[in-house]
C-alpha atoms as a PDB file:
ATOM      1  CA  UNK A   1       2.724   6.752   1.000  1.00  0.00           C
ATOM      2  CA  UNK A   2       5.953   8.921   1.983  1.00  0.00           C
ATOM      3  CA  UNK A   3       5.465   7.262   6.147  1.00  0.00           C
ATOM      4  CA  UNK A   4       5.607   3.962   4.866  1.00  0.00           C
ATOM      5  CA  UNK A   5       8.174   4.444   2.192  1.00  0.00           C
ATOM      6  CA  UNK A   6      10.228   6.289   4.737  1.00  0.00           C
ATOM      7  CA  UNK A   7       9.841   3.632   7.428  1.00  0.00           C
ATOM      8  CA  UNK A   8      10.753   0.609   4.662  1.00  0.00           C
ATOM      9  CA  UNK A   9      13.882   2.616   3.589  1.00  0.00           C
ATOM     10  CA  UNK A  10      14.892   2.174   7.044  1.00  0.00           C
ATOM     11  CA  UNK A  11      15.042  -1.608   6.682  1.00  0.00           C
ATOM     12  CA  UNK A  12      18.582  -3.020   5.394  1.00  0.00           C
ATOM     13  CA  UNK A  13      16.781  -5.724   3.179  1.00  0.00           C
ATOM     14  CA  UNK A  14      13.794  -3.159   1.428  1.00  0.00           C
ATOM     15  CA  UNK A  15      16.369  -0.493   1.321  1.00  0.00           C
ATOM     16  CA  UNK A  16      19.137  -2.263  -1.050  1.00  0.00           C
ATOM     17  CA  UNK A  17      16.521  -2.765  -3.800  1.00  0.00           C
ATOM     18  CA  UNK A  18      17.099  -0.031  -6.582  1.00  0.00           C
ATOM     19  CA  UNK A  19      15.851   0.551 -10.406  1.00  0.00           C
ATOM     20  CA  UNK A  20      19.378   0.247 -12.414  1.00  0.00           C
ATOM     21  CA  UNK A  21      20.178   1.702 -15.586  1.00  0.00           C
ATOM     22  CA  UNK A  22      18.341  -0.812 -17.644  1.00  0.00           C
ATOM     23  CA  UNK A  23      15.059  -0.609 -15.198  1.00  0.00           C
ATOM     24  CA  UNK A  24      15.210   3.405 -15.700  1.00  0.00           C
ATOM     25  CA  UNK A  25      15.221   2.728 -19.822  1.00  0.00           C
ATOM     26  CA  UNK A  26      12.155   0.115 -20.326  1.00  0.00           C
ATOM     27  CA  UNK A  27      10.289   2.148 -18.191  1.00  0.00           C
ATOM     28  CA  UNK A  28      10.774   4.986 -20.502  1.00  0.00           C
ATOM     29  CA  UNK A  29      10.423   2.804 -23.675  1.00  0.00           C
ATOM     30  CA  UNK A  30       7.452   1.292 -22.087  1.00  0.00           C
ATOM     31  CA  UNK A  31       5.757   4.385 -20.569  1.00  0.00           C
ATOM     32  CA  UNK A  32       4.728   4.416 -16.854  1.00  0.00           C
ATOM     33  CA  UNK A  33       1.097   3.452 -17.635  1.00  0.00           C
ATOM     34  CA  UNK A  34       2.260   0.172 -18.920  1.00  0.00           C
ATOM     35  CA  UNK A  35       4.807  -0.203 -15.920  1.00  0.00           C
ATOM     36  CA  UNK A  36       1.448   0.064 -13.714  1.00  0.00           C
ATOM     37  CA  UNK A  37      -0.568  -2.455 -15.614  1.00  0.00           C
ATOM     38  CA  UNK A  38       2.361  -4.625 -15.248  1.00  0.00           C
ATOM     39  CA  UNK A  39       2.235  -3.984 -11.322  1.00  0.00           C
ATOM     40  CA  UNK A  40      -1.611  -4.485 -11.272  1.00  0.00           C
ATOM     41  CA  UNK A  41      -1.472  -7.776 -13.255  1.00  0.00           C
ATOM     42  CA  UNK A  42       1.339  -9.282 -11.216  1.00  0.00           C
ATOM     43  CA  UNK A  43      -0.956  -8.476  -8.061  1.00  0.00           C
ATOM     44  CA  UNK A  44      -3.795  -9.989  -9.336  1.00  0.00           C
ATOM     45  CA  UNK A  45      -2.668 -13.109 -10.211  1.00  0.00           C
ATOM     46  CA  UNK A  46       0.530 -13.474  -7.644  1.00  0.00           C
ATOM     47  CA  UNK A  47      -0.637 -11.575  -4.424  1.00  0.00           C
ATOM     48  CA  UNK A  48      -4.084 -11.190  -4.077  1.00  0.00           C
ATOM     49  CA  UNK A  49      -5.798 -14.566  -3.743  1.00  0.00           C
ATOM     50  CA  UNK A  50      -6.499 -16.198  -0.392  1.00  0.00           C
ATOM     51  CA  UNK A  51      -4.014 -18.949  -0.512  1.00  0.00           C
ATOM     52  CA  UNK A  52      -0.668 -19.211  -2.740  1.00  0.00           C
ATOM     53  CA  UNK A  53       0.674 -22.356  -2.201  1.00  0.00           C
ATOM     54  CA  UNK A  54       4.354 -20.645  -3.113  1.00  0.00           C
ATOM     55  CA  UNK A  55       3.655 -17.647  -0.635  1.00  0.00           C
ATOM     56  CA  UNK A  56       6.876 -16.264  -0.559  1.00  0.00           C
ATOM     57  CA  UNK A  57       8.708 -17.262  -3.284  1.00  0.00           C
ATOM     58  CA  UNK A  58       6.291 -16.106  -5.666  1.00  0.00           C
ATOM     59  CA  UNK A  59       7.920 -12.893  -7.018  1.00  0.00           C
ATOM     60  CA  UNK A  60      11.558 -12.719  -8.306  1.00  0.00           C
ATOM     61  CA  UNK A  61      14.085 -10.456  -6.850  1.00  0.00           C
ATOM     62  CA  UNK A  62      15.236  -9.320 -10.690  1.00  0.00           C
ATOM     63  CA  UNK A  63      14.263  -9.093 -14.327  1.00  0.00           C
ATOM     64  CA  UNK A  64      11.196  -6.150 -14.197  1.00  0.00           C
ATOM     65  CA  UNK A  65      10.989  -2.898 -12.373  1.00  0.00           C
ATOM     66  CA  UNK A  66       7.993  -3.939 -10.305  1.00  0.00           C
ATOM     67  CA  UNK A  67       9.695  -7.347  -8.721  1.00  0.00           C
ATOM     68  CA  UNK A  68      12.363  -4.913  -7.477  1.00  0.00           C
ATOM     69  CA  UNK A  69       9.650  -2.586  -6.056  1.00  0.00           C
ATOM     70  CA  UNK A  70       7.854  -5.067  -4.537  1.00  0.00           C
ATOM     71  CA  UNK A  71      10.513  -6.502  -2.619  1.00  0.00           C
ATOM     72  CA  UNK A  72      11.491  -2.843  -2.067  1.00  0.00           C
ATOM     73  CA  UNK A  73       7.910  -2.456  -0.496  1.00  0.00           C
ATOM     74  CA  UNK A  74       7.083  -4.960   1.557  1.00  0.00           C
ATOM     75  CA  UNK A  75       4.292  -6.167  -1.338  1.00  0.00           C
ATOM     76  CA  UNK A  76       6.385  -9.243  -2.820  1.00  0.00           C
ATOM     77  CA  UNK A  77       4.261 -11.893  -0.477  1.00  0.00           C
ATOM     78  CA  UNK A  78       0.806 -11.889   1.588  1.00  0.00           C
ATOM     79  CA  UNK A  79       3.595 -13.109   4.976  1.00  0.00           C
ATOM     80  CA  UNK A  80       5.176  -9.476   4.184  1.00  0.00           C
ATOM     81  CA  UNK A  81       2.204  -7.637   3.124  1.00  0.00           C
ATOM     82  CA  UNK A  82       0.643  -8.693   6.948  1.00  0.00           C
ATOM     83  CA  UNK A  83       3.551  -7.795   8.649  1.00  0.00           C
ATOM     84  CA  UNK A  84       4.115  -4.332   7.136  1.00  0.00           C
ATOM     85  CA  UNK A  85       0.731  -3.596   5.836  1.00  0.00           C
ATOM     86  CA  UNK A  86      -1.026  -4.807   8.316  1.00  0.00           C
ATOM     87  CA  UNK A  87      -3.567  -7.322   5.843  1.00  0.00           C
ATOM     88  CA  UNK A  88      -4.332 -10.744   6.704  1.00  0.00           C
ATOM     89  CA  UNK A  89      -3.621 -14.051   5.826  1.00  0.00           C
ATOM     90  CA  UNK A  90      -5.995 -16.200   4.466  1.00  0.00           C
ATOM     91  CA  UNK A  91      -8.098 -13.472   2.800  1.00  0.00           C
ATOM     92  CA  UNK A  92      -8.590 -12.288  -0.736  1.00  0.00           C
ATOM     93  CA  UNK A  93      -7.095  -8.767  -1.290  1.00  0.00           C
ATOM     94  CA  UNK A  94     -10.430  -6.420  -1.369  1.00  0.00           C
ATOM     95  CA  UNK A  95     -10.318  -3.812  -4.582  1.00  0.00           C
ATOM     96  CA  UNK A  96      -8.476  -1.012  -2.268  1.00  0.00           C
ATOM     97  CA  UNK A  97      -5.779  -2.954  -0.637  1.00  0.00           C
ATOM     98  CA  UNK A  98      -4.882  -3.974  -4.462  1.00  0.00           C
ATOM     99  CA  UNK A  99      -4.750  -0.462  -5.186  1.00  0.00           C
ATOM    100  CA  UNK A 100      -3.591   0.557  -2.152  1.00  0.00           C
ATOM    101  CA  UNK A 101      -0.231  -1.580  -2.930  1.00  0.00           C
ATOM    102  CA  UNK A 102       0.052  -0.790  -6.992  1.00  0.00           C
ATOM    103  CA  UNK A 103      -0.252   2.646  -5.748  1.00  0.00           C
ATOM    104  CA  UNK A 104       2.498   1.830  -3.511  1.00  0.00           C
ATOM    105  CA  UNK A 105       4.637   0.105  -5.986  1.00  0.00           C
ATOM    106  CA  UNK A 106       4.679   3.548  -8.710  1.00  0.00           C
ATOM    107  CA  UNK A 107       5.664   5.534  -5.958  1.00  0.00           C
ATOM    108  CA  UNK A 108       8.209   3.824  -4.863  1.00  0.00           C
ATOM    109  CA  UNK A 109       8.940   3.522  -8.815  1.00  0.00           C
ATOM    110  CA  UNK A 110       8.450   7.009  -9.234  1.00  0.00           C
ATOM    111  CA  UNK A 111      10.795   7.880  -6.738  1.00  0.00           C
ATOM    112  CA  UNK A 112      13.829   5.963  -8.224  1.00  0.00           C
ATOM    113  CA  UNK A 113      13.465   7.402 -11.374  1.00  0.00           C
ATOM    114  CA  UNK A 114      13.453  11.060 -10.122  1.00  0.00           C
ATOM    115  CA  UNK A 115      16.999  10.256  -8.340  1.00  0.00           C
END
């Protein structure tokens, strides 16, 4: 997780995305495990199927920790997830490249909040 993270924070667009104030407190009032089921919902039903007609616009830049860490980790849309993640097109996400990118998402999470 720390290559990828470290080659993303070298991008100008992933690397302005940061947790504010406001992130950092409903993560704590929510707890981290709820933060995750968040991150594995919004996968499921936004990123992993085949085709998404809105492929791209799908996932907000603002309003919930894990829209700012998916655009923060190349996992916001399936034409960014292929170009940094190397997963195609076309195809439903398998059970480990879901996991593979929630696991992504609470590092990156993680991270922010230990700054």
């Amino acid at each position: 997780m720390d290559d990828i993270l470290n080659k993303l924070s070298k991008s100008q667009f992933r690397s302005r995305f940061k947790l504010n104030t406001k992130d950092k407190v409903y993560i704590k009032e929510k707890g981290l495990e709820t933060i995750k089921q968040h991150a594995v919902d919004f996968v499921e039903k936004r990123i992993a199927p085949a085709n998404i007609i809105n492929d791209g616009k799908q996932t907000p830049m603002r309003n919930h920790p894990v829209f700012k860490a998916q655009h923060a980790t190349a996992t916001c849309c399936r034409k960014c997830i292929n170009k940094w993640h190397g997963f195609p097109l076309n195809t439903e996400l398998n059970d480990a490249q879901k996991e593979y990118i929630v696991n992504l998402i609470m590092c990156w999470i993680q991270k922010q909040i230990d700054e």
